[in-house]
N, C-alpha and C. Protein backbone atom coordinates (compact mmCIF):
# COMPACT_ATOMS: atom_id res chain seq x y z
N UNK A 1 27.54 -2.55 -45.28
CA UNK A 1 26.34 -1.84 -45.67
C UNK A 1 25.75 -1.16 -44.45
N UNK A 2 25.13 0.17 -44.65
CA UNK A 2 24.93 0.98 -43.26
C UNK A 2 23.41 0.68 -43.74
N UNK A 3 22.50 0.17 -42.70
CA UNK A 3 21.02 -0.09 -42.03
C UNK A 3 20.47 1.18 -42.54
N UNK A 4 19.55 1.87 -42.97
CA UNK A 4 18.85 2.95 -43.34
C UNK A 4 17.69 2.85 -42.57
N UNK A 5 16.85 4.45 -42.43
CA UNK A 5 15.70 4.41 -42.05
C UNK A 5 14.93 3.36 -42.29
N UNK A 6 14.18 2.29 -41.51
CA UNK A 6 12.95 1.20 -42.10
C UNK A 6 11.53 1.89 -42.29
N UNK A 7 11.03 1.29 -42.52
CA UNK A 7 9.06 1.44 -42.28
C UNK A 7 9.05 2.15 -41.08
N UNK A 8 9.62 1.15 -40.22
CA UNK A 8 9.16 1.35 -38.35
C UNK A 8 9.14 3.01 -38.07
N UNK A 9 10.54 3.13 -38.38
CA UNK A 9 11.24 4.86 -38.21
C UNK A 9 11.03 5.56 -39.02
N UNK A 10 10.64 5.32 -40.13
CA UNK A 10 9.86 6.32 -41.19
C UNK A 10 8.36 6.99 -40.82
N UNK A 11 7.52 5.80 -39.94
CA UNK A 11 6.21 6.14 -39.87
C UNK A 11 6.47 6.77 -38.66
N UNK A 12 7.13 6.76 -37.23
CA UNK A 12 7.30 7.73 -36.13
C UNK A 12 7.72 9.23 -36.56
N UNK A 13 8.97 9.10 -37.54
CA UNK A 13 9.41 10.35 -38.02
C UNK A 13 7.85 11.03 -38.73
N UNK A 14 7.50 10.44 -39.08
CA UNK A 14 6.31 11.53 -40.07
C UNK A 14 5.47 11.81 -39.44
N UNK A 15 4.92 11.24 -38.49
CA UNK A 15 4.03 11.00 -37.51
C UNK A 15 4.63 12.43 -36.68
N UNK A 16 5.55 12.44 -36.23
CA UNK A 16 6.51 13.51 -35.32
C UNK A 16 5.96 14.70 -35.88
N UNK A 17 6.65 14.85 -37.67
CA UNK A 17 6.99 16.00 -38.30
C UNK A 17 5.17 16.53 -38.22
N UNK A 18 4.05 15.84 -38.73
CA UNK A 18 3.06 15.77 -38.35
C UNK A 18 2.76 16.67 -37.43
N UNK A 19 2.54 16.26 -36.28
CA UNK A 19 2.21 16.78 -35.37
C UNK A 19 3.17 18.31 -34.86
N UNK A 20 4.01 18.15 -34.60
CA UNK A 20 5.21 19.13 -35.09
C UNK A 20 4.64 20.47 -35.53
N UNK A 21 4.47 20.26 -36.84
CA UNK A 21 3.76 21.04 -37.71
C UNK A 21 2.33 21.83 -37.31
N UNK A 22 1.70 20.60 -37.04
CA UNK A 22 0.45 21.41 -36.41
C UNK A 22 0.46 21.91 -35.53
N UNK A 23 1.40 21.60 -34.44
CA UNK A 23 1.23 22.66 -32.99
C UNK A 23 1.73 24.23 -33.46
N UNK A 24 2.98 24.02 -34.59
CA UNK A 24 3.18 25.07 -35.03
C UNK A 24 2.34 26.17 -36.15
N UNK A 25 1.64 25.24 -36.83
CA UNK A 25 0.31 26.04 -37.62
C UNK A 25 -0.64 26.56 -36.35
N UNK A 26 -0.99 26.11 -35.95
CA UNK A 26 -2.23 26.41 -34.94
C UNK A 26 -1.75 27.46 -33.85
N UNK A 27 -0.30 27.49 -33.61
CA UNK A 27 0.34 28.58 -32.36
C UNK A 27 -0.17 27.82 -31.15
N UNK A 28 -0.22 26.53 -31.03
CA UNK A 28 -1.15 26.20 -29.77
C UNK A 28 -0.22 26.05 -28.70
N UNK A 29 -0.28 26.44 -27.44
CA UNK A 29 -0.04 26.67 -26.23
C UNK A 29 -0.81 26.15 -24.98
N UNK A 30 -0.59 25.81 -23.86
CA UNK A 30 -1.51 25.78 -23.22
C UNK A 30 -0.85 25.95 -21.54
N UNK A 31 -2.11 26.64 -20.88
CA UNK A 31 -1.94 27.57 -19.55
C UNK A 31 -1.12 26.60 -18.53
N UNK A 32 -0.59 26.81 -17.76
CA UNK A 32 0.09 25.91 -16.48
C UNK A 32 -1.21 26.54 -15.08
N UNK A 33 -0.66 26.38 -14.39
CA UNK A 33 -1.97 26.53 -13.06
C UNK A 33 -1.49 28.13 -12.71
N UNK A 34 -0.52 28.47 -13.18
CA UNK A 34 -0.51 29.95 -12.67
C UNK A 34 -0.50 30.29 -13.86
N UNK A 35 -1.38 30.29 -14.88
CA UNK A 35 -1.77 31.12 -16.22
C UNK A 35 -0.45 31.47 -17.47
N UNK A 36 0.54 30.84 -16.84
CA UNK A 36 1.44 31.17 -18.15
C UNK A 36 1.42 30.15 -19.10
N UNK A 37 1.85 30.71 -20.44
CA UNK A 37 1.86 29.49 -21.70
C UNK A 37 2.94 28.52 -21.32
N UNK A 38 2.26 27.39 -21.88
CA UNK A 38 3.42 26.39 -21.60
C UNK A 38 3.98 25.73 -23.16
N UNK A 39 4.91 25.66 -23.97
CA UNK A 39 4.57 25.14 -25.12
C UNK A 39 4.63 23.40 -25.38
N UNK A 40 4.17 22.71 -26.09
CA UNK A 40 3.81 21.55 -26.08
C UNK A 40 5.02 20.72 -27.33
N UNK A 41 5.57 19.79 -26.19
CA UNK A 41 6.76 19.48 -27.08
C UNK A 41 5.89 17.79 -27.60
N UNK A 42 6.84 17.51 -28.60
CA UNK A 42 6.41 16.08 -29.11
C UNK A 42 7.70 15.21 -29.17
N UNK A 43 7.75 14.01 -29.06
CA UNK A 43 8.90 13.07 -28.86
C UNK A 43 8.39 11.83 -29.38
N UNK A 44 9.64 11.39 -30.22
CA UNK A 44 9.33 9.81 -30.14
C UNK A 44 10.11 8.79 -29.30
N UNK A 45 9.52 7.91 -28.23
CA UNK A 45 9.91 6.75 -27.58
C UNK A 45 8.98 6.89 -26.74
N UNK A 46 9.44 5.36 -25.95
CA UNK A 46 8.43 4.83 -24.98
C UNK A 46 8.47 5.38 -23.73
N UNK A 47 10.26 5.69 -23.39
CA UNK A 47 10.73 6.35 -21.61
C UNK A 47 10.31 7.36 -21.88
N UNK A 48 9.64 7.99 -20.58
CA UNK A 48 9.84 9.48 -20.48
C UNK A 48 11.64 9.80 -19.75
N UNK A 49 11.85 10.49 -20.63
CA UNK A 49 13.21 11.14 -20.32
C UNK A 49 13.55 12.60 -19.51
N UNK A 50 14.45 12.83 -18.52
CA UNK A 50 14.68 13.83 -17.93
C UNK A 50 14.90 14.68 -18.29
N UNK A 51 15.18 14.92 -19.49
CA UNK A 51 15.42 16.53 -20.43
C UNK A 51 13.88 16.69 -21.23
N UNK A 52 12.99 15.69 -20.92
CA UNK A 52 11.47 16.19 -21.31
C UNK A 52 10.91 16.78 -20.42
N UNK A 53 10.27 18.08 -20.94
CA UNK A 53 9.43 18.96 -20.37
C UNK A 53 7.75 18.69 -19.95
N UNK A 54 6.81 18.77 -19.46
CA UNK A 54 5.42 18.69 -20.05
C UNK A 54 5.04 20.01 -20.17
N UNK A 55 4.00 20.40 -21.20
CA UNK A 55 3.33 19.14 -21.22
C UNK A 55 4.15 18.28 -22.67
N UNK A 56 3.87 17.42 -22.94
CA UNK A 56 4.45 16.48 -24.02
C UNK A 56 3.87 15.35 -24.50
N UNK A 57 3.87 15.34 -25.87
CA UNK A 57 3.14 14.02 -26.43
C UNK A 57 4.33 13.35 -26.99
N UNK A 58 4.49 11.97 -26.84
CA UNK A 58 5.49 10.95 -26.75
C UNK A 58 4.28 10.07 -27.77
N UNK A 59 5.37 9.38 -28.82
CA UNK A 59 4.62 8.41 -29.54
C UNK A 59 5.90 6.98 -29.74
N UNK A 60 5.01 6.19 -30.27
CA UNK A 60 6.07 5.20 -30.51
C UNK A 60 5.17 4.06 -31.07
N UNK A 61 6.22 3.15 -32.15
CA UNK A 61 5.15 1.81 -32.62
C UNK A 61 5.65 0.75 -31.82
N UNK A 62 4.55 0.27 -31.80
CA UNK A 62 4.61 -0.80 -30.42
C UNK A 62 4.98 -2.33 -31.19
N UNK A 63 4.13 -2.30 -32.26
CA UNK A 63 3.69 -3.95 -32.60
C UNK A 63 3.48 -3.66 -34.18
N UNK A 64 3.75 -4.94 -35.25
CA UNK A 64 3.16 -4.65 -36.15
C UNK A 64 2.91 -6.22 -36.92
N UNK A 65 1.26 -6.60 -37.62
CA UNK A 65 1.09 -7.31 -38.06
C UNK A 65 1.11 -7.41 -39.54
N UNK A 66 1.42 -8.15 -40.03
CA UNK A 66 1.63 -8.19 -41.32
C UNK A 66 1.56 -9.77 -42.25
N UNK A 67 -0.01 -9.78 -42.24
CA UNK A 67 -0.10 -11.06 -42.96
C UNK A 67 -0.25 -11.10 -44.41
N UNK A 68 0.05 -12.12 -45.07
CA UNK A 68 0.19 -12.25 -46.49
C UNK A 68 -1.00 -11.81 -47.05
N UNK A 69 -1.02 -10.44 -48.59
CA UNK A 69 -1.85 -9.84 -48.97
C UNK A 69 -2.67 -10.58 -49.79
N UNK A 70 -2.26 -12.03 -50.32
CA UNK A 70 -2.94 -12.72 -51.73
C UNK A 70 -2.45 -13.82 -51.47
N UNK A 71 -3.11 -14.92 -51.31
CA UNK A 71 -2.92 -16.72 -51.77
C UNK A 71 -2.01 -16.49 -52.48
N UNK A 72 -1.14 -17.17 -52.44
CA UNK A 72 -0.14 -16.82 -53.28
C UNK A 72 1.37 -16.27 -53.73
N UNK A 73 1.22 -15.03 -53.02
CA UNK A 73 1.98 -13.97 -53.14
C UNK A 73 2.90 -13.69 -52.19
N UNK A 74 3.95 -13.41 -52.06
CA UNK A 74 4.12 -13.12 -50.74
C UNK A 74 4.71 -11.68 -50.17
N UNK A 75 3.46 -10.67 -50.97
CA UNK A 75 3.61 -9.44 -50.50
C UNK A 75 2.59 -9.82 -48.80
N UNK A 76 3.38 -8.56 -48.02
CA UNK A 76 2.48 -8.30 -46.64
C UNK A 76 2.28 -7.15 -46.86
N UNK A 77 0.44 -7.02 -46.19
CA UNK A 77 -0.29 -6.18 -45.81
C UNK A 77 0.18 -5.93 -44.57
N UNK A 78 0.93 -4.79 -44.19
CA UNK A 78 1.40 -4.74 -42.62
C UNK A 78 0.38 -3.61 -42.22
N UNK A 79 0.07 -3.24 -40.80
CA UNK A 79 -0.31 -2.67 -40.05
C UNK A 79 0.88 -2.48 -38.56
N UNK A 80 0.56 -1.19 -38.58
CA UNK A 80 1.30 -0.64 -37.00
C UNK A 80 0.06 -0.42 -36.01
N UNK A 81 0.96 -1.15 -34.75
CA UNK A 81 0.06 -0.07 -33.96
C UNK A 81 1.24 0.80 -33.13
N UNK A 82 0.29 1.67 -33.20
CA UNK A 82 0.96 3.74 -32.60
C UNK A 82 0.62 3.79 -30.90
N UNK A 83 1.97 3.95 -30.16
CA UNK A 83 1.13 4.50 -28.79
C UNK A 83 1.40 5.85 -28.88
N UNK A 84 0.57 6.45 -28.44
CA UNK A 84 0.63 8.01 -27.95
C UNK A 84 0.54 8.38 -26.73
N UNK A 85 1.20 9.03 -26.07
CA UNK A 85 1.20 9.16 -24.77
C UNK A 85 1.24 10.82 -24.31
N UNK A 86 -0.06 10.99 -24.03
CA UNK A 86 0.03 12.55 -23.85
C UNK A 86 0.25 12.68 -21.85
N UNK A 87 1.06 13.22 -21.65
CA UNK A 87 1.55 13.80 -20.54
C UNK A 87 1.44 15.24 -20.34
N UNK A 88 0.62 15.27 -18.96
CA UNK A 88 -0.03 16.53 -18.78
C UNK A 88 0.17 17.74 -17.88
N UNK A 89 -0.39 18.59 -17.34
CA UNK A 89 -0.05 18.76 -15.85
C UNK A 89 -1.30 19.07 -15.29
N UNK A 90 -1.80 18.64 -15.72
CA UNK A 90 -3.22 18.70 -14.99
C UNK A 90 -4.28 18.09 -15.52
N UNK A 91 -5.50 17.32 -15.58
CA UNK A 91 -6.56 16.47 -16.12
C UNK A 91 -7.35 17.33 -17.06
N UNK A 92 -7.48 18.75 -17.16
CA UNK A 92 -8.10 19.61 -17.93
C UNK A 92 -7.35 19.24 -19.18
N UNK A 93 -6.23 19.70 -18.73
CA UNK A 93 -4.84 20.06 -19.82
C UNK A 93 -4.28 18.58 -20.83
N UNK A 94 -4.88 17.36 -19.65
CA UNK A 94 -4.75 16.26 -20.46
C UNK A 94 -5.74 16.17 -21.49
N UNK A 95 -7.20 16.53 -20.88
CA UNK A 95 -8.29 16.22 -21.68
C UNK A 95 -8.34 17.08 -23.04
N UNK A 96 -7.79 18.47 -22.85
CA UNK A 96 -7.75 19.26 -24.19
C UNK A 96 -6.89 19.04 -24.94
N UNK A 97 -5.67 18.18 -24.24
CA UNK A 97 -4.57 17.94 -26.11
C UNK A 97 -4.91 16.36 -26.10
N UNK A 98 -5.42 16.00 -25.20
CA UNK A 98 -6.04 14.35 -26.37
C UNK A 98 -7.21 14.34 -27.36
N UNK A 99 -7.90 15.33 -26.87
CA UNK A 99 -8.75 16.02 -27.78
C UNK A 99 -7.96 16.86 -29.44
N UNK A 100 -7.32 17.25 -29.10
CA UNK A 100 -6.31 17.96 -30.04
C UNK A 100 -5.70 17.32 -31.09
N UNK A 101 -5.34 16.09 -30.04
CA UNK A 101 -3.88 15.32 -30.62
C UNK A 101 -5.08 14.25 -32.00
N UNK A 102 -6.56 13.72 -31.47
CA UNK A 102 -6.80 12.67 -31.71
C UNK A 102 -7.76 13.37 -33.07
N UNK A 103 -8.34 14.95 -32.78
CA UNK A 103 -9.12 15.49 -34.05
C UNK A 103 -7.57 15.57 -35.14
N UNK A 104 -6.18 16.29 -34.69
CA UNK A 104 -5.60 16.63 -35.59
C UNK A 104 -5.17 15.09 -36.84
N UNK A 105 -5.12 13.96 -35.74
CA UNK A 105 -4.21 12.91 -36.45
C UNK A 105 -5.83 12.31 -37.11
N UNK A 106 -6.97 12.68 -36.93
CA UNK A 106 -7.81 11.53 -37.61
C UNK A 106 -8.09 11.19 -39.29
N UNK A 107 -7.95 12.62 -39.58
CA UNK A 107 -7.94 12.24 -41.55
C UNK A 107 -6.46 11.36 -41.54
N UNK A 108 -5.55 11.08 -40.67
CA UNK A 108 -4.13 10.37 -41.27
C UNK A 108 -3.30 11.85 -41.26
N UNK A 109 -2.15 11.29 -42.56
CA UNK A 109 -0.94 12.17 -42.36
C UNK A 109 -0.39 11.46 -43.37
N UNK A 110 1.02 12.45 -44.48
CA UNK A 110 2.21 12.18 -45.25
C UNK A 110 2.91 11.09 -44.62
N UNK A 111 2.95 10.06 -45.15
CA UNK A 111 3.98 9.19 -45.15
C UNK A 111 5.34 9.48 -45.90
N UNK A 112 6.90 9.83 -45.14
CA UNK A 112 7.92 10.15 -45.92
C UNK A 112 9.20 9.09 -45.54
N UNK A 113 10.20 8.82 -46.52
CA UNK A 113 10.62 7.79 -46.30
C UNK A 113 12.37 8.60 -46.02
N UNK A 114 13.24 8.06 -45.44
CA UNK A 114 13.99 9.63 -44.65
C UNK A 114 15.40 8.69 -45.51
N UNK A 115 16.05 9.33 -45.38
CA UNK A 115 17.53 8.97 -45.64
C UNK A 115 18.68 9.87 -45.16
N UNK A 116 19.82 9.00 -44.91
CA UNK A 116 20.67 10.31 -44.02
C UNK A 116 20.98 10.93 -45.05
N UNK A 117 21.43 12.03 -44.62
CA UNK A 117 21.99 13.18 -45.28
C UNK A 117 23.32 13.73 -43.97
N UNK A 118 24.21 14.65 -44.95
CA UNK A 118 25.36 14.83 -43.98
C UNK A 118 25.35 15.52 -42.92
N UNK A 119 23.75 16.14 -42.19
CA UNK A 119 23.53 16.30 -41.15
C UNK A 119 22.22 15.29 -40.40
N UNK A 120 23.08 14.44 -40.03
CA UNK A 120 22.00 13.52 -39.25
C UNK A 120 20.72 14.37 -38.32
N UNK A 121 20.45 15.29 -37.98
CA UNK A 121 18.90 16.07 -37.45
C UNK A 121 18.64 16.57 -38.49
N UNK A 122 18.96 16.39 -39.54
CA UNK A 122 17.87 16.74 -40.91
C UNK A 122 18.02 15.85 -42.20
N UNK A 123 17.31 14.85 -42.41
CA UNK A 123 17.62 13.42 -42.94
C UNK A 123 17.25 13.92 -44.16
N UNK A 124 17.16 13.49 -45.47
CA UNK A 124 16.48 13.81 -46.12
C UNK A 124 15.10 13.40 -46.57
N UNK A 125 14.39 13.55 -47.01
CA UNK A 125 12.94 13.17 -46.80
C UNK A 125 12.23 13.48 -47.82
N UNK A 126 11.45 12.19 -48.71
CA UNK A 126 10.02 11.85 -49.95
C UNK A 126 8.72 11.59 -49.67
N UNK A 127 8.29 12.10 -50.06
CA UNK A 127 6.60 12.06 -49.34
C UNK A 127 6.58 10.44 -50.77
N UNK A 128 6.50 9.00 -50.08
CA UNK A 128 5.34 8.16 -50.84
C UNK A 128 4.94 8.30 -50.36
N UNK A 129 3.73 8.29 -49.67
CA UNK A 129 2.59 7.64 -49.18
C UNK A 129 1.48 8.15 -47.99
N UNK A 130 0.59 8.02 -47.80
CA UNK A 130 -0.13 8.60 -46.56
C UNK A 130 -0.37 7.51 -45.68
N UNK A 131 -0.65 8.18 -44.83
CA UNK A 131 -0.94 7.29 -43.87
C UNK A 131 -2.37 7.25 -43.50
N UNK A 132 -3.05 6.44 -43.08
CA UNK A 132 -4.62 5.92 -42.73
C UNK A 132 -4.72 5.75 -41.09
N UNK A 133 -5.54 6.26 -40.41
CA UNK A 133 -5.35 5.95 -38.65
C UNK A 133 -6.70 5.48 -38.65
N UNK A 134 -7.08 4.32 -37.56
CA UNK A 134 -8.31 4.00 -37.07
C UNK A 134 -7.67 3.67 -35.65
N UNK A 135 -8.56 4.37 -34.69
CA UNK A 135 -8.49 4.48 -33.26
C UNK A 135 -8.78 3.36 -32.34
N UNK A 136 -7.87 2.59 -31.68
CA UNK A 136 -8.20 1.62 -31.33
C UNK A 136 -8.90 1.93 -29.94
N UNK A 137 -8.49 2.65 -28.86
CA UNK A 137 -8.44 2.84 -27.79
C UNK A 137 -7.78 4.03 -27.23
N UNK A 138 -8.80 4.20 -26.48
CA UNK A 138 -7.72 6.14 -25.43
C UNK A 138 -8.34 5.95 -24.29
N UNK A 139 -7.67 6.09 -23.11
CA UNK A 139 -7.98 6.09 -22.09
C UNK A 139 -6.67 7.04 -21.00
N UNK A 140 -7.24 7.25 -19.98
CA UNK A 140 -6.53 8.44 -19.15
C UNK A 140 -5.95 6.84 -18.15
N UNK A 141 -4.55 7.03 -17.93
CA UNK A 141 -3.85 5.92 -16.92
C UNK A 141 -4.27 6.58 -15.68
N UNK A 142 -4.84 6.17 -15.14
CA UNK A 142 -4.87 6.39 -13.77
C UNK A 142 -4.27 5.95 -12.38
N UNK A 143 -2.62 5.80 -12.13
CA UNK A 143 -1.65 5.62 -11.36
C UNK A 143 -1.95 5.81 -9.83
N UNK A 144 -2.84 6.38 -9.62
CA UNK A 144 -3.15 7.44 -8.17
C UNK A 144 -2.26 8.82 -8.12
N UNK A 145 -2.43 9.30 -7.06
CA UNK A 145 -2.00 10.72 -6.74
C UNK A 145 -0.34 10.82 -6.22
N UNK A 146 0.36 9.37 -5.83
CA UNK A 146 1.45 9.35 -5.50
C UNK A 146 2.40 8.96 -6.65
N UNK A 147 2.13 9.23 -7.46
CA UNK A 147 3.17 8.42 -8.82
C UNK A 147 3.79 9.84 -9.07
N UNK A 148 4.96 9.88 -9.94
CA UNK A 148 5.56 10.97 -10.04
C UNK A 148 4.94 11.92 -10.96
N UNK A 149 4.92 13.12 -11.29
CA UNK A 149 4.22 14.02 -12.03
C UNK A 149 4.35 13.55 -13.07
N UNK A 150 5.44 13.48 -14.45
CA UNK A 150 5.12 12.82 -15.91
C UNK A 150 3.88 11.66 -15.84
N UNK A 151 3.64 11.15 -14.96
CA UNK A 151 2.68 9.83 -14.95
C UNK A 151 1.24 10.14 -14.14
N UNK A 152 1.18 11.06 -13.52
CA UNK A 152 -0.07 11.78 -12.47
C UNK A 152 -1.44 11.86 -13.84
N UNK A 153 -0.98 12.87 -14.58
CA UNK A 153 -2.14 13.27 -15.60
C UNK A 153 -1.81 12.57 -17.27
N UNK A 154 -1.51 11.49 -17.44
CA UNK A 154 -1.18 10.96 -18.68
C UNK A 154 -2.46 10.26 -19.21
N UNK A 155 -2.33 10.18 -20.88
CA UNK A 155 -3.51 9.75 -21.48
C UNK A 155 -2.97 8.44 -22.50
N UNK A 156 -3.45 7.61 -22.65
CA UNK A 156 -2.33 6.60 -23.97
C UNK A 156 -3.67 6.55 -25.09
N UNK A 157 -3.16 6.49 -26.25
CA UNK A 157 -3.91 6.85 -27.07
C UNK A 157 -3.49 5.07 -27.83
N UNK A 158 -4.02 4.59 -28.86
CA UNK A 158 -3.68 3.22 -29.49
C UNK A 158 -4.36 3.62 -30.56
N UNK A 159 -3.43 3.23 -31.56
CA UNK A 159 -3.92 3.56 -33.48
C UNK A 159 -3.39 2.51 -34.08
N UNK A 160 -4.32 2.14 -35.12
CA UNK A 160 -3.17 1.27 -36.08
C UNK A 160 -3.37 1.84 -37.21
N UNK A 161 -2.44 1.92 -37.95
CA UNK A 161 -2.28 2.67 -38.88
C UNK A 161 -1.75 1.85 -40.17
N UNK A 162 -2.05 2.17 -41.13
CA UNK A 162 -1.54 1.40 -42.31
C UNK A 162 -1.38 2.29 -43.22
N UNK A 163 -0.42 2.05 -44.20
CA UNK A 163 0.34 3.11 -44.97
C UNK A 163 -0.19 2.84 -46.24
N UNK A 164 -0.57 3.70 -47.38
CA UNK A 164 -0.94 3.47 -48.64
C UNK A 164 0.44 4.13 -49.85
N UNK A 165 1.18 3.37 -50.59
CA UNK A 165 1.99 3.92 -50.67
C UNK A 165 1.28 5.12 -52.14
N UNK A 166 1.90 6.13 -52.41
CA UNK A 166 1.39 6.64 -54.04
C UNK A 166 1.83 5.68 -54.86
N UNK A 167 0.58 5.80 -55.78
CA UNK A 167 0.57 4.65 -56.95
C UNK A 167 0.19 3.47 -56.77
N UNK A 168 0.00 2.85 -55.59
CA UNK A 168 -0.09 1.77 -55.67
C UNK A 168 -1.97 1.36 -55.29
């Protein structure tokens, strides 16, 4: 039996397509220090990787609790929590897409549940469910001035999020 998309990778993927989407509705861009556009990529995992550009928002689920919904029963109420990690190139540039990142994701987002299809970079994909965000924490990491650039101007964002499926 081949493992399929779970919960875990369903809620990053949508979360992705999400955001994705909106940088692309909005045309948003933003200046580098010598005034040219820079465009703003999104990724899911925890490493920053060498074929990532900034600026870039990196997400990933960290943790998830899930205690029993009813005496009784043994459905779970699960909750995720979301890191977001906006990487910048400069503290302006951090402060305007955590600003960005945290108005676009706050009503939530489509929950879709993916399945392969015979091109694995385009899975196929059902909208059940939305997703719900409440903000746990955002704060700018502050490394000092000698850490390498992906880590100089970074912001981590913390959400937990819980999924409502349709219908239920």
């Amino acid at each position: 039996m081949n493992l399929g998309y779970r919960e875990t990778t369903n809620l990053e993927n949508s979360m992705y397509e999400f955001l994705v989407a909106a940088l692309a509705t909005d045309s948003l861009t933003v200046k580098d220090d010598k005034g040219n556009n820079k465009e703003i990529t999104v990724r899911v995992g925890e490493t920053f990787n060498a074929d990532w550009s900034l600026p870039t928002v990196s997400l990933y689920e960290d943790s998830e609790l899930a205690p029993r919904g009813f005496i009784g029963n043994n459905r779970r109420i699960k909750d995720h929590l979301l890191i977001i990690d906006i990487r910048a190139l400069d503290s302006r540039m951090r402060k305007d897409l955590t600003d960005w990142v945290t108005d676009t994701i706050n009503d939530g987002f489509p929950f879709y549940e993916y399945t392969q299809s015979g091109d694995p970079d385009n899975p196929n994909k059902v909208q059940t469910g939305y997703v719900r965000v409440d903000f746990l924490f955002n704060r700018p990491l502050r490394l000092g001035d000698t850490v390498d650039m992906v880590d100089k101007y970074r912001q981590n964002i913390s959400i937990n999020c819980g999924i409502t499926l349709i219908g239920s």
